[in-house]
Protein backbone atom coordinates (compact mmCIF):
# COMPACT_ATOMS: atom_id res chain seq x y z
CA UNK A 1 255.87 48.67 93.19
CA UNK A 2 256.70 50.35 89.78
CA UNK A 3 259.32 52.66 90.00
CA UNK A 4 259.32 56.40 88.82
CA UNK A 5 261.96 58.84 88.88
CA UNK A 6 262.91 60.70 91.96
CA UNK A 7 265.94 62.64 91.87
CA UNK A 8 268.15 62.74 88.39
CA UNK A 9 271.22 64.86 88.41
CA UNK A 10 272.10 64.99 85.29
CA UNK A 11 276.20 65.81 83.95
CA UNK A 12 277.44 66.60 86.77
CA UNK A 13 281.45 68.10 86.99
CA UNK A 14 283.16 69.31 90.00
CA UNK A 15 287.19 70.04 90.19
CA UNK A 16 288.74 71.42 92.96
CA UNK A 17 291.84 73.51 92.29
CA UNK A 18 293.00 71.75 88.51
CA UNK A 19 292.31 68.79 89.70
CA UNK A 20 288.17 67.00 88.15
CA UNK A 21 287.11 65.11 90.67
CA UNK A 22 283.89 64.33 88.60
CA UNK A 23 283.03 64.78 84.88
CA UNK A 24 279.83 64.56 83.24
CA UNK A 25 278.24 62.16 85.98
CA UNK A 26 274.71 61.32 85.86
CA UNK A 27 273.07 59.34 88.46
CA UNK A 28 269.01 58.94 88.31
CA UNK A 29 267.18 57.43 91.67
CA UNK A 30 263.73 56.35 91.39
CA UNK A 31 261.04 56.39 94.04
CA UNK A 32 261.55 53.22 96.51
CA UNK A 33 264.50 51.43 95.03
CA UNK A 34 267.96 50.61 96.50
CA UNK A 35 270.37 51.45 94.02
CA UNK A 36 274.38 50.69 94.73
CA UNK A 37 277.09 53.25 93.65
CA UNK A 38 280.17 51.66 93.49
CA UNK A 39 283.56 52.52 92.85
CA UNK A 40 287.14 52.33 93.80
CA UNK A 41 288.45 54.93 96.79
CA UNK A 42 289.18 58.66 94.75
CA UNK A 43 286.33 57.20 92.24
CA UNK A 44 284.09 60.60 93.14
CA UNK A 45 281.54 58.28 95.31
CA UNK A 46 282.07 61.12 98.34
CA UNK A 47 282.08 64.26 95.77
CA UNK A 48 278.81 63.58 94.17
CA UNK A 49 276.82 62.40 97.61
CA UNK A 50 278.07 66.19 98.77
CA UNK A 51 276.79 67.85 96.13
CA UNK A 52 273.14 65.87 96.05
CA UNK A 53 272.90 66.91 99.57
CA UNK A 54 274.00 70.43 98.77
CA UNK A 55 277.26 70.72 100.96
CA UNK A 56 279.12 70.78 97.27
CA UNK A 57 278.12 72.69 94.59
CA UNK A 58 278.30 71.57 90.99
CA UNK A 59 280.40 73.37 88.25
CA UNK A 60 278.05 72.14 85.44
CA UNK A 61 275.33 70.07 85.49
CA UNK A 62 271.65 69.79 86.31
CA UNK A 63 270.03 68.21 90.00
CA UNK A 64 265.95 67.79 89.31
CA UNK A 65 264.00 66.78 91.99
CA UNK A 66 260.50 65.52 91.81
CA UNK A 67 260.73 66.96 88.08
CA UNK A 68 262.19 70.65 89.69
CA UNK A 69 265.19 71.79 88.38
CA UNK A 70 268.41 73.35 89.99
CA UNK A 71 271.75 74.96 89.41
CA UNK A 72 272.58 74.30 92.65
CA UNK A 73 271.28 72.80 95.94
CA UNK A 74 271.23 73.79 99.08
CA UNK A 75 271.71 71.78 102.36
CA UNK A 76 267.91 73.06 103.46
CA UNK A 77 266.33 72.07 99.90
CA UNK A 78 267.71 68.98 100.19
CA UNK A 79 266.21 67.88 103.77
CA UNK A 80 263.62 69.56 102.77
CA UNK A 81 262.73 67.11 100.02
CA UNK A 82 263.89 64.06 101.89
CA UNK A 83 266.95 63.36 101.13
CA UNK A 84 269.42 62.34 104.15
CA UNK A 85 272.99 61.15 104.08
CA UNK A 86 274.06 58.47 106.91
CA UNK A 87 278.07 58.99 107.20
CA UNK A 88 280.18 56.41 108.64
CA UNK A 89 280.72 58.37 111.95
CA UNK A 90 277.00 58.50 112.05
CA UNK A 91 277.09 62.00 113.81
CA UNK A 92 275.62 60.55 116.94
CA UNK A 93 276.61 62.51 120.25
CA UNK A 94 278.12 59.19 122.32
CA UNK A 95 277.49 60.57 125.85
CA UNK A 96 273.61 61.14 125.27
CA UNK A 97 270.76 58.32 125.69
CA UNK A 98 269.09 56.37 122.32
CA UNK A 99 266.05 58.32 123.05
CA UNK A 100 267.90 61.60 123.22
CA UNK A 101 270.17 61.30 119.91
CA UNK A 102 267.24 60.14 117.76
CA UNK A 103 264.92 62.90 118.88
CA UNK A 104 267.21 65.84 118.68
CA UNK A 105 266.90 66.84 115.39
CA UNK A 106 262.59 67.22 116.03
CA UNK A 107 263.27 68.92 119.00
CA UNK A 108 265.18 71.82 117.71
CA UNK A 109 263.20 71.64 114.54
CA UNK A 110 260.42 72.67 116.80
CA UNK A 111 261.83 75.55 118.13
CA UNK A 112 260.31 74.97 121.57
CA UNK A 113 262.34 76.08 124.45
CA UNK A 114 261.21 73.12 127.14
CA UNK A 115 260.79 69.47 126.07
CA UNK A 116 259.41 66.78 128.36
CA UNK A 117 261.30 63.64 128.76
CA UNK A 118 257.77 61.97 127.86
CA UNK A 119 257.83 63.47 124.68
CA UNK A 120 261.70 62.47 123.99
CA UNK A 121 260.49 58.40 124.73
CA UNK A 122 257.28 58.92 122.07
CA UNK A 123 259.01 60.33 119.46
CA UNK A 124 262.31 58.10 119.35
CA UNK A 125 259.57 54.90 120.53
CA UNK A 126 257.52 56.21 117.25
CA UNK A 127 260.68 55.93 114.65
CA UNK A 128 262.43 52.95 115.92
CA UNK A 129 259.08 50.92 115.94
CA UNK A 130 258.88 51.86 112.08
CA UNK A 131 262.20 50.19 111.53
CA UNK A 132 261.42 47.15 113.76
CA UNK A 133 264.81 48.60 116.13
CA UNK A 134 264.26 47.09 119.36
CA UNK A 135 266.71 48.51 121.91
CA UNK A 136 266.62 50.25 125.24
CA UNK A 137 265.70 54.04 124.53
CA UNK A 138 267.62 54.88 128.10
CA UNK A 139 271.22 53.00 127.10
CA UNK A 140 274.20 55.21 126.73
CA UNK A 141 275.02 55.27 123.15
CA UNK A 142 278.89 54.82 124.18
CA UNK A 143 278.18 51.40 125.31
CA UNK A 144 275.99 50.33 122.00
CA UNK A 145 277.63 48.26 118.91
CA UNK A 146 278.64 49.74 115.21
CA UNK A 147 275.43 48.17 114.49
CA UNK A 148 272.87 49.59 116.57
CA UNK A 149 274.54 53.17 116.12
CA UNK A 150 273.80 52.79 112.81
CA UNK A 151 269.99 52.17 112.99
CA UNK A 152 269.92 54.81 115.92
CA UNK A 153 270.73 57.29 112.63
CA UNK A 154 268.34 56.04 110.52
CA UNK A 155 265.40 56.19 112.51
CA UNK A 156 266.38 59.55 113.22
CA UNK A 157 265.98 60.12 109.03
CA UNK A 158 263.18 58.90 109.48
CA UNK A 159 261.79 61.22 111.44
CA UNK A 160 262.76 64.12 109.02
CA UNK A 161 260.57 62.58 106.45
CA UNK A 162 263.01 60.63 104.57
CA UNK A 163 263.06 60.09 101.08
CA UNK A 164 265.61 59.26 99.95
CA UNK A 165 268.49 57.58 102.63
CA UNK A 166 272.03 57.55 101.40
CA UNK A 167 274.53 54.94 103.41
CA UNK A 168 278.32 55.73 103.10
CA UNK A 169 279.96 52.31 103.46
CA UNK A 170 277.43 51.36 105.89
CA UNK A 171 278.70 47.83 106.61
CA UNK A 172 282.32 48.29 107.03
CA UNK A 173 282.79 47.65 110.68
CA UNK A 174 279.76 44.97 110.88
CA UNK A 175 279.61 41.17 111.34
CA UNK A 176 277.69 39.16 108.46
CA UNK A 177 274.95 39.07 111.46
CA UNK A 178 275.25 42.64 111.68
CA UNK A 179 275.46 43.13 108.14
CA UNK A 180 271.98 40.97 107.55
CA UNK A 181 269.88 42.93 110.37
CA UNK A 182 270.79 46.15 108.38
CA UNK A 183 269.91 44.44 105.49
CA UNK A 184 266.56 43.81 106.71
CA UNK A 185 265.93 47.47 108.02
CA UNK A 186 267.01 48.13 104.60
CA UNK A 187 263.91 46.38 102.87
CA UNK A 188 261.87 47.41 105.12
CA UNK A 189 262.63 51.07 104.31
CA UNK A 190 261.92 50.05 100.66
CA UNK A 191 258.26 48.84 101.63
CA UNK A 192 257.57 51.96 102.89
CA UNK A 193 258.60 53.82 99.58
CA UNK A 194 261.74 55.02 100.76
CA UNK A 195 264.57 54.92 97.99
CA UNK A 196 268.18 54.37 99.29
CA UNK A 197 271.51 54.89 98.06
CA UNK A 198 273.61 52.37 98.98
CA UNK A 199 277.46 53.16 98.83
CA UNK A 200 279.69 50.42 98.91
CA UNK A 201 282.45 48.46 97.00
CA UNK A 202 281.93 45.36 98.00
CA UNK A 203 280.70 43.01 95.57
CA UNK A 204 278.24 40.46 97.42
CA UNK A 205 276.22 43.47 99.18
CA UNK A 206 275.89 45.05 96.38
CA UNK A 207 274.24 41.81 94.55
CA UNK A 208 272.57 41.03 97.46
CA UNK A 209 270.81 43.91 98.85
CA UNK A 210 270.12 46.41 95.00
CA UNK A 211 268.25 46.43 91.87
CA UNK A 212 270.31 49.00 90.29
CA UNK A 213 273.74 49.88 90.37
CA UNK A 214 276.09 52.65 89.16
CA UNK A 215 279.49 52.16 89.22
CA UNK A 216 282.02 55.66 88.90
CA UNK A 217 285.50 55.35 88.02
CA UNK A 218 287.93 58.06 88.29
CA UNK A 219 285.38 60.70 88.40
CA UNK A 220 283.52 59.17 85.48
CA UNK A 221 280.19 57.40 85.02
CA UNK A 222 281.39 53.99 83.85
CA UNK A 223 277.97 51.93 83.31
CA UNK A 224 274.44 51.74 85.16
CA UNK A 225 272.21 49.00 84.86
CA UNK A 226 270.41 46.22 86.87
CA UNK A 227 272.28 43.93 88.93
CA UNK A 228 271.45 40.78 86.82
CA UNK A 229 273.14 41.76 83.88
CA UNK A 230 276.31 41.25 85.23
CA UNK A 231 278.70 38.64 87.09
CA UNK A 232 281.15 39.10 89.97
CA UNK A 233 284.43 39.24 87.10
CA UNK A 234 282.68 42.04 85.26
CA UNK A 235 281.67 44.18 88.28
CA UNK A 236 285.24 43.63 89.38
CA UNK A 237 286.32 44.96 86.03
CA UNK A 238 284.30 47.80 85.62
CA UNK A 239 285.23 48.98 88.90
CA UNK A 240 288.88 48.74 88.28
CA UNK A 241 289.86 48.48 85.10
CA UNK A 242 291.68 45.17 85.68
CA UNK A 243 290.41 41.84 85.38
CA UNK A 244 290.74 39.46 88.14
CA UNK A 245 289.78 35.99 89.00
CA UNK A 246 288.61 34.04 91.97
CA UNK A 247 291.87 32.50 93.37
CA UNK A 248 293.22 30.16 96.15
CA UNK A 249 296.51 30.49 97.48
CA UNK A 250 297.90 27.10 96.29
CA UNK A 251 301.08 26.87 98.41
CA UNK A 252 302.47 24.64 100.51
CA UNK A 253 303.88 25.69 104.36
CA UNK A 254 307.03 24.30 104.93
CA UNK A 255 307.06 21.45 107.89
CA UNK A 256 308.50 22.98 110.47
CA UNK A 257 306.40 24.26 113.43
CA UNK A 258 307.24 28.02 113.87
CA UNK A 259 304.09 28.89 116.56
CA UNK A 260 301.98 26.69 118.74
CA UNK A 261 300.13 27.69 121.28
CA UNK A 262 298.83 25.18 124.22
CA UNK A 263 295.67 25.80 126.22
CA UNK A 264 296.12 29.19 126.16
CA UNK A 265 293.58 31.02 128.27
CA UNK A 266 292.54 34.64 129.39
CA UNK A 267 289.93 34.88 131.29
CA UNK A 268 286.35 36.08 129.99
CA UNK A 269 288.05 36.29 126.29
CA UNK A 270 289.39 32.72 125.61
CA UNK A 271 289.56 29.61 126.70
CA UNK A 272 291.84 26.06 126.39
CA UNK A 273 292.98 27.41 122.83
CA UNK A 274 295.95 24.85 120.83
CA UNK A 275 296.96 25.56 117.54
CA UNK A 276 299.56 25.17 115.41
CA UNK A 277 301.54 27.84 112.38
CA UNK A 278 303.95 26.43 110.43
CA UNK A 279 306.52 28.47 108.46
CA UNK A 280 305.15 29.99 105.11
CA UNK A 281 301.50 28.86 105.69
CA UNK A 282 298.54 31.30 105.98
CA UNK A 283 296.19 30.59 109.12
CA UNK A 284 292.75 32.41 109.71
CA UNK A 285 291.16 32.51 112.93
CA UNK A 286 287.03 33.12 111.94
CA UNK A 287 284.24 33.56 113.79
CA UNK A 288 281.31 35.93 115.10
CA UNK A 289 281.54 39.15 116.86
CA UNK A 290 283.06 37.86 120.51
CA UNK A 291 284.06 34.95 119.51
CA UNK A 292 287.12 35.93 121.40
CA UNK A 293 289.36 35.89 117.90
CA UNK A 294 290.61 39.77 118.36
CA UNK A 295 291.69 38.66 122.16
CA UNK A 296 293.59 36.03 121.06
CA UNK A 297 295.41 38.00 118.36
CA UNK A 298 295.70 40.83 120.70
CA UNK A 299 297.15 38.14 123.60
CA UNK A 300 300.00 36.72 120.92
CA UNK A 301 301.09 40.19 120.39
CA UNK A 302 301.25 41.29 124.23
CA UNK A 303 298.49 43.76 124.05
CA UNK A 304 296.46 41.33 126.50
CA UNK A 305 298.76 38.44 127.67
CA UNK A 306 297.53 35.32 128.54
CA UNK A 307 297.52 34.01 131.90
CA UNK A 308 297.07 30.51 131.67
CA UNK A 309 298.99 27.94 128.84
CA UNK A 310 302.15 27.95 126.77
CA UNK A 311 303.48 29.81 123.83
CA UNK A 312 306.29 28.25 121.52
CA UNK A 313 308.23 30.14 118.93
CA UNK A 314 310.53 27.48 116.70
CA UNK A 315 309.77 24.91 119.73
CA UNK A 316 311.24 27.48 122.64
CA UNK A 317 308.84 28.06 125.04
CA UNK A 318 308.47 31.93 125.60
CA UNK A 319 306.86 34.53 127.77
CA UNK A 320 304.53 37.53 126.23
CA UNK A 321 303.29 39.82 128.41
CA UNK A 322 304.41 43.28 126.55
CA UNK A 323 304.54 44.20 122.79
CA UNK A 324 308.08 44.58 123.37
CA UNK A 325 308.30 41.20 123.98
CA UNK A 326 305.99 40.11 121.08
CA UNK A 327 308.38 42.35 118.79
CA UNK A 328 311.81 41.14 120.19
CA UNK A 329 310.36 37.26 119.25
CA UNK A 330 309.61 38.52 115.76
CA UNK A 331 305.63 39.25 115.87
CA UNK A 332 304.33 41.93 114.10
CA UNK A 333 300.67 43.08 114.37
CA UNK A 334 298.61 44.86 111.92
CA UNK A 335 295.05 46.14 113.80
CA UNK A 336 291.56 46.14 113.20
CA UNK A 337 291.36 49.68 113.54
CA UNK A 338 294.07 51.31 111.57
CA UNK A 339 292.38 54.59 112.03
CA UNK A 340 292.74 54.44 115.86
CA UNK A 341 294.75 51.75 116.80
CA UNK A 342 297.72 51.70 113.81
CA UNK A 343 298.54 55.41 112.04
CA UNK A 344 299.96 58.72 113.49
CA UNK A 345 296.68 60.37 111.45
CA UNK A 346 298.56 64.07 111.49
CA UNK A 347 302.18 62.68 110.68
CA UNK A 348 303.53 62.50 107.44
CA UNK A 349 303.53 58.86 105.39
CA UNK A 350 306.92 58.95 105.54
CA UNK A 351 307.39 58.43 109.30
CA UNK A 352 304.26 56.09 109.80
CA UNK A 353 306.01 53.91 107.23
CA UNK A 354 309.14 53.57 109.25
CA UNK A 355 308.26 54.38 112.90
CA UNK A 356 308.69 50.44 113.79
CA UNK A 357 311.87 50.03 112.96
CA UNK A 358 313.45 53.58 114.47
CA UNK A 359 315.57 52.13 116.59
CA UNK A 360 317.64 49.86 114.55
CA UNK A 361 318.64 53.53 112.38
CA UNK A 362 319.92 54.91 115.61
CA UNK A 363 323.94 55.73 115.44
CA UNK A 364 326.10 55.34 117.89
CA UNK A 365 325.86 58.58 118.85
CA UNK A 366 321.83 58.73 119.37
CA UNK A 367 321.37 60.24 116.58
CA UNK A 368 318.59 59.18 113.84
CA UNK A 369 320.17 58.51 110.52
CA UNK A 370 317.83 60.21 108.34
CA UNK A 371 319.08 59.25 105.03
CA UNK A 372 318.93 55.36 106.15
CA UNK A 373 315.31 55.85 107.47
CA UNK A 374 313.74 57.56 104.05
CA UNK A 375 315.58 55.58 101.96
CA UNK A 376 314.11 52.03 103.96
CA UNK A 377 310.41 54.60 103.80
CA UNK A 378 311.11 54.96 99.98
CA UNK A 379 311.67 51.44 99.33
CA UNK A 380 309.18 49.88 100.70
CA UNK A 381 306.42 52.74 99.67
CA UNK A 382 307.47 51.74 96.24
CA UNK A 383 307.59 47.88 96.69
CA UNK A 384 304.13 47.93 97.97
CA UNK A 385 302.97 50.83 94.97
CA UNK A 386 301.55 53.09 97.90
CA UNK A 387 300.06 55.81 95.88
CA UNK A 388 301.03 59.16 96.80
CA UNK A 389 302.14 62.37 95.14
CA UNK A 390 304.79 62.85 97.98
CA UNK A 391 305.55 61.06 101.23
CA UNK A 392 305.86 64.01 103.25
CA UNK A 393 301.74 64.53 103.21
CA UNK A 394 299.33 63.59 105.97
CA UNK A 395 299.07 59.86 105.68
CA UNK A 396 295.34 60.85 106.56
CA UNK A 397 295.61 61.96 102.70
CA UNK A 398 295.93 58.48 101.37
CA UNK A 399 293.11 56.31 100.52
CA UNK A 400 292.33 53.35 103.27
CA UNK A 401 294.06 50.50 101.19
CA UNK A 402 297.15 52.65 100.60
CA UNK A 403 297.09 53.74 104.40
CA UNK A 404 296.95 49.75 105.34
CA UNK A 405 299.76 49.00 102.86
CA UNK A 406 301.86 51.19 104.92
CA UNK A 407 301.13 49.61 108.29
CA UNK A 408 301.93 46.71 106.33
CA UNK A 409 304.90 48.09 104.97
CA UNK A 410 306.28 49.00 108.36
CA UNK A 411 306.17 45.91 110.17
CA UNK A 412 308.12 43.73 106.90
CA UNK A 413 310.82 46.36 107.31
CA UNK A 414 311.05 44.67 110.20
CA UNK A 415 311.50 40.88 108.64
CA UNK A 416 309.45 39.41 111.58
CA UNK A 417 309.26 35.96 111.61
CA UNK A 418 305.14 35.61 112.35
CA UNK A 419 303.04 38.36 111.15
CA UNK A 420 299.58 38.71 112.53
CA UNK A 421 296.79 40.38 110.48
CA UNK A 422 293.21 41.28 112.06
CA UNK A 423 290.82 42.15 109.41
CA UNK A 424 293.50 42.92 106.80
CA UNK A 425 291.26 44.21 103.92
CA UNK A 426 288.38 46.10 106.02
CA UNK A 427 287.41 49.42 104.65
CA UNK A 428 289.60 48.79 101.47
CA UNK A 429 288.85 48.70 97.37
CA UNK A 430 288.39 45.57 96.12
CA UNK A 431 291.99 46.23 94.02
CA UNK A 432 294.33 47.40 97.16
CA UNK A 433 292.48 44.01 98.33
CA UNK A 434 293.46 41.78 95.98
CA UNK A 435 297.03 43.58 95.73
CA UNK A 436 297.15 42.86 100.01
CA UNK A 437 296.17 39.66 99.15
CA UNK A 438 298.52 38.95 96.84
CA UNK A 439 301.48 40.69 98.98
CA UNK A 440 300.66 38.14 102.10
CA UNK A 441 300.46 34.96 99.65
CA UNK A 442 304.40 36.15 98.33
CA UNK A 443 305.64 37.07 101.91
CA UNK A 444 304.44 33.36 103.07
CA UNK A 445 305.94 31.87 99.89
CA UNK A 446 309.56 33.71 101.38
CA UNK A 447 308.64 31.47 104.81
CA UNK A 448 306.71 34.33 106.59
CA UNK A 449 303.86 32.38 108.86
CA UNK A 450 300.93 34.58 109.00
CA UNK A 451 298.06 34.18 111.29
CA UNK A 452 294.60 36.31 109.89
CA UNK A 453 291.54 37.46 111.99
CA UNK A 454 288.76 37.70 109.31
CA UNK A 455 285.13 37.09 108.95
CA UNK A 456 285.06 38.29 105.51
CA UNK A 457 284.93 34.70 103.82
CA UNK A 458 285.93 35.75 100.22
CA UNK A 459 289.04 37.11 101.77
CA UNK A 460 289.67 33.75 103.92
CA UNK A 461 289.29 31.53 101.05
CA UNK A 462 291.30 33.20 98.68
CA UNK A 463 294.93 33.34 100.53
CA UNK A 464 294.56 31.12 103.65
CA UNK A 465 295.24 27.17 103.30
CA UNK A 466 293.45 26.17 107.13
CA UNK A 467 290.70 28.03 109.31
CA UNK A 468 290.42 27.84 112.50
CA UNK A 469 286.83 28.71 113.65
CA UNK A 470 286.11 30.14 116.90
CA UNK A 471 282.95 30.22 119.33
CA UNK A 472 282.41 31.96 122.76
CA UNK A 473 286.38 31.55 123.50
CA UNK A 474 286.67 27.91 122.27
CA UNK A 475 287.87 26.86 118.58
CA UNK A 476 285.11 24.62 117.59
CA UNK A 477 286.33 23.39 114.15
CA UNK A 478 289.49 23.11 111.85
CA UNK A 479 288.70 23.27 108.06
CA UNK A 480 291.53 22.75 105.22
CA UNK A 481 290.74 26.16 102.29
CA UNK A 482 291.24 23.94 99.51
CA UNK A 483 288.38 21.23 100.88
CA UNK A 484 285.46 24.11 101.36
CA UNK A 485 283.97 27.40 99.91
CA UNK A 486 282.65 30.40 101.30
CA UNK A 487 278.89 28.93 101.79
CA UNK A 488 280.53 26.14 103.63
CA UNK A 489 282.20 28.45 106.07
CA UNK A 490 279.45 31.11 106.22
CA UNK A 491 277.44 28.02 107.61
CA UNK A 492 279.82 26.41 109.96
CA UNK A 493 280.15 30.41 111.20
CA UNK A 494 276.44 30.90 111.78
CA UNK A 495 275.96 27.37 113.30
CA UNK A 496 278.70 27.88 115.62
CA UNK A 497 276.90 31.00 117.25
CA UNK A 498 274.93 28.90 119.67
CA UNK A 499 276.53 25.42 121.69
């Protein structure tokens, strides 16, 4: 298919208050390719997405569209010419049916004041055929994965004539299965002419899935070009400014046995599971999408105890059946979710950094100590170089690497003894993810044992030394990190999906 331009804005600033969020950005799209803007978190990714889809508007610069020119662009103009934006919360309404949420949009579009449920089924039938989405159009879209939420939204683009699709981190909460059905509605898409913009800062999608790439750093255009011109080091470096290289955490656990867990069982999660941590090594527990890995992490920090099999902590047999439990044996737990499951979203940074460890700064008369508690904050929002202008903001101001670095943060205030990590770098840069990286291999070189949930196999080979990979409830393999790369895993993943 050869390739003409689309949509070109064209220097493109935008500040908000004193601060330029973008400056002199140009970005050109051409008619049925998959182009990747990249960039760090506070790059200007979000900034110039709102102003192509006219929420923003731009304080200088040009946006032509099919060779017409504008100042500015508004929300209608854009639709209008086909371009739709795919957010990460997908702005799907959860209590409605498939058939419902992908129709809506026509229906009201059509102004008509009584719809048949017939007509619902054909149109949402007619738009998921296009992508090849095969799912039941009656299904609750509360009980549906990431996955198929996402493709609900597409073929609900589609259906306004879609142009142009942009995806805003569109693979952050998906498998590698997930992650390669998208992939495939994503070339199919291209077939049809449709041009997407794919947002994303990780480096193997990116390579994988565009032709063209553009990568922003702080609010500048730093290079655009095709994908081939370019290795992973030099992506890595354009992105960030820093140069890193591929690494494997070449330390050595100590001997002694500081967790082991025999046939340990919950019912309909995981089954007849043994495994041993040793102090100072790095263990990651892989494996597909209920797998039963987040159970068992979950069961070893009380959130779902285990009824059947033993626990040992330092060879003492021990009981945990509360997080309280988990906590007073030395476990600390940072979640999937952080979003949901780890951060007090509308408290400051200051008291999600410390809120663990409250009740060792509590005097004798019940008092908190203040001083104690932001001074312990301060520290460790400095060891860990959380970014932020002042502690007492929102932590829901931060960017998602510095907001992990503080759930991080407040569990090593702590000093526990076994530290448990599921899916430690999702949703982050690819710098606060080698800096994560790097703080786990230096807390397990001071004898912390750390157990990871991951299926991002980069992230597993660079700082674990063993996986342990996991299938319907059962660990089906043990692999040493130093023996294997991430092809090997990636296949002993995939094969593992079916006995």
């Amino acid at each position: 298919m050869e390739n003409h331009c689309f949509i070109e804005l064209r220097d493109i600033s935008k500040s908000f208050s004193n601060l330029k969020v973008l400056n002199n950005v140009s970005l050109t799209i051409n008619r049925g390719e998959i182009h990747a803007l990249a960039g760090e978190n506070g790059s200007g990714k979000s900034t110039l997405i709102k102003i192509l889809s006219g929420i923003y508007t731009c304080d200088s610069g040009r946006i032509i569209i099919d060779d017409v020119e504008y100042a500015k662009l508004q929300p209608i103009q854009a639709i209008n010419h086909g371009i739709q934006v795919i957010y990460q919360d997908f702005s799907i309404f959860p209590n409605l049916t498939v058939k419902e949420n992908i129709s809506m949009n026509s229906m009201v579009r059509s102004g008509k004041k009584w719809v048949s449920q017939k007509q619902i089924t054909e149109i949402a039938r007619v738009a998921a055929d296009r992508i090849g989405f095969e799912v039941d159009l009656d299904e609750r879209v509360e009980r549906l994965s990431v996955a198929d939420k996402q493709l609900i939204a597409i073929s609900r683009a589609m259906l306004q004539n879609a142009r142009l699709i942009v995806m805003d981190e569109p693979t952050t909460a998906l498998t590698k299965k997930e992650v390669d059905k998208l992939f495939h509605v994503v070339k199919k898409l291209q077939t049809q002419g449709v041009a997407i913009l794919f947002i994303s800062h990780k480096i193997d999608e990116v390579f994988e899935i565009s032709q063209r790439f553009t990568i922003l750093r702080n609010g500048e255009r730093v290079i655009t070009d095709d994908v081939k011109v370019l290795d992973d080091e030099q992506f890595t470096f354009y992105m960030t400014g820093r140069k890193f290289h591929k690494r494997r955490n070449e330390n050595r656990p100590q001997d002694d046995v500081v967790l082991e867990c025999r046939n340990l069982t919950l019912k309909n999660s995981f089954y007849d599971v043994s495994f041993c941590l040793k102090r100072g090594e790095i263990l990651c527990v892989t494996g597909l999408l209920g797998s039963g890995r987040t159970e068992l992490a979950e069961a070893l920090f009380g959130l779902r105890p285990a009824r059947q099999g033993e626990i040992y902590i330092e060879q003492e047999r021990v009981k945990i059946n509360s997080v309280q439990q988990a906590m007073k044996l030395g476990i600390g737990y940072v979640p999937q979710d952080r979003l949901t499951e780890g951060l007090f979203l509308n408290q400051k940074i200051f008291w999600n950094q410390i809120v663990s460890n409250i009740g060792a700064n509590i005097s004798r008369f019940g008092l908190l100590q203040q001083a104690r508690l932001r001074e312990e904050a301060d520290k460790w929002i400095s060891d860990l170089d959380i970014k932020s202008e002042n502690s007492e903001l929102p932590i829901s101001t931060l960017s998602g690497g510095n907001q992990q670095k503080v759930i991080l943060g407040r569990w090593l205030a702590g000093s526990p003894k076994i530290l448990i990590l599921n899916s430690p770098t999702v949703g982050v840069d690819i710098g606060a993810k080698f800096d994560i990286i790097e703080i786990l291999e230096n807390l397990a070189k001071n004898g912390t044992s750390i157990l990871i949930i991951s299926d991002d196999f980069q992230e597993i080979v660079a700082c674990s030394q063993r996986i342990l990979v996991m299938r319907v409830g059962r660990i089906v393999d043990s692999m040493v990190t130093a023996d294997i790369d991430e092809r090997i895993i990636s296949k002993v993943v995939t094969l593992s999906e079916t006995p």
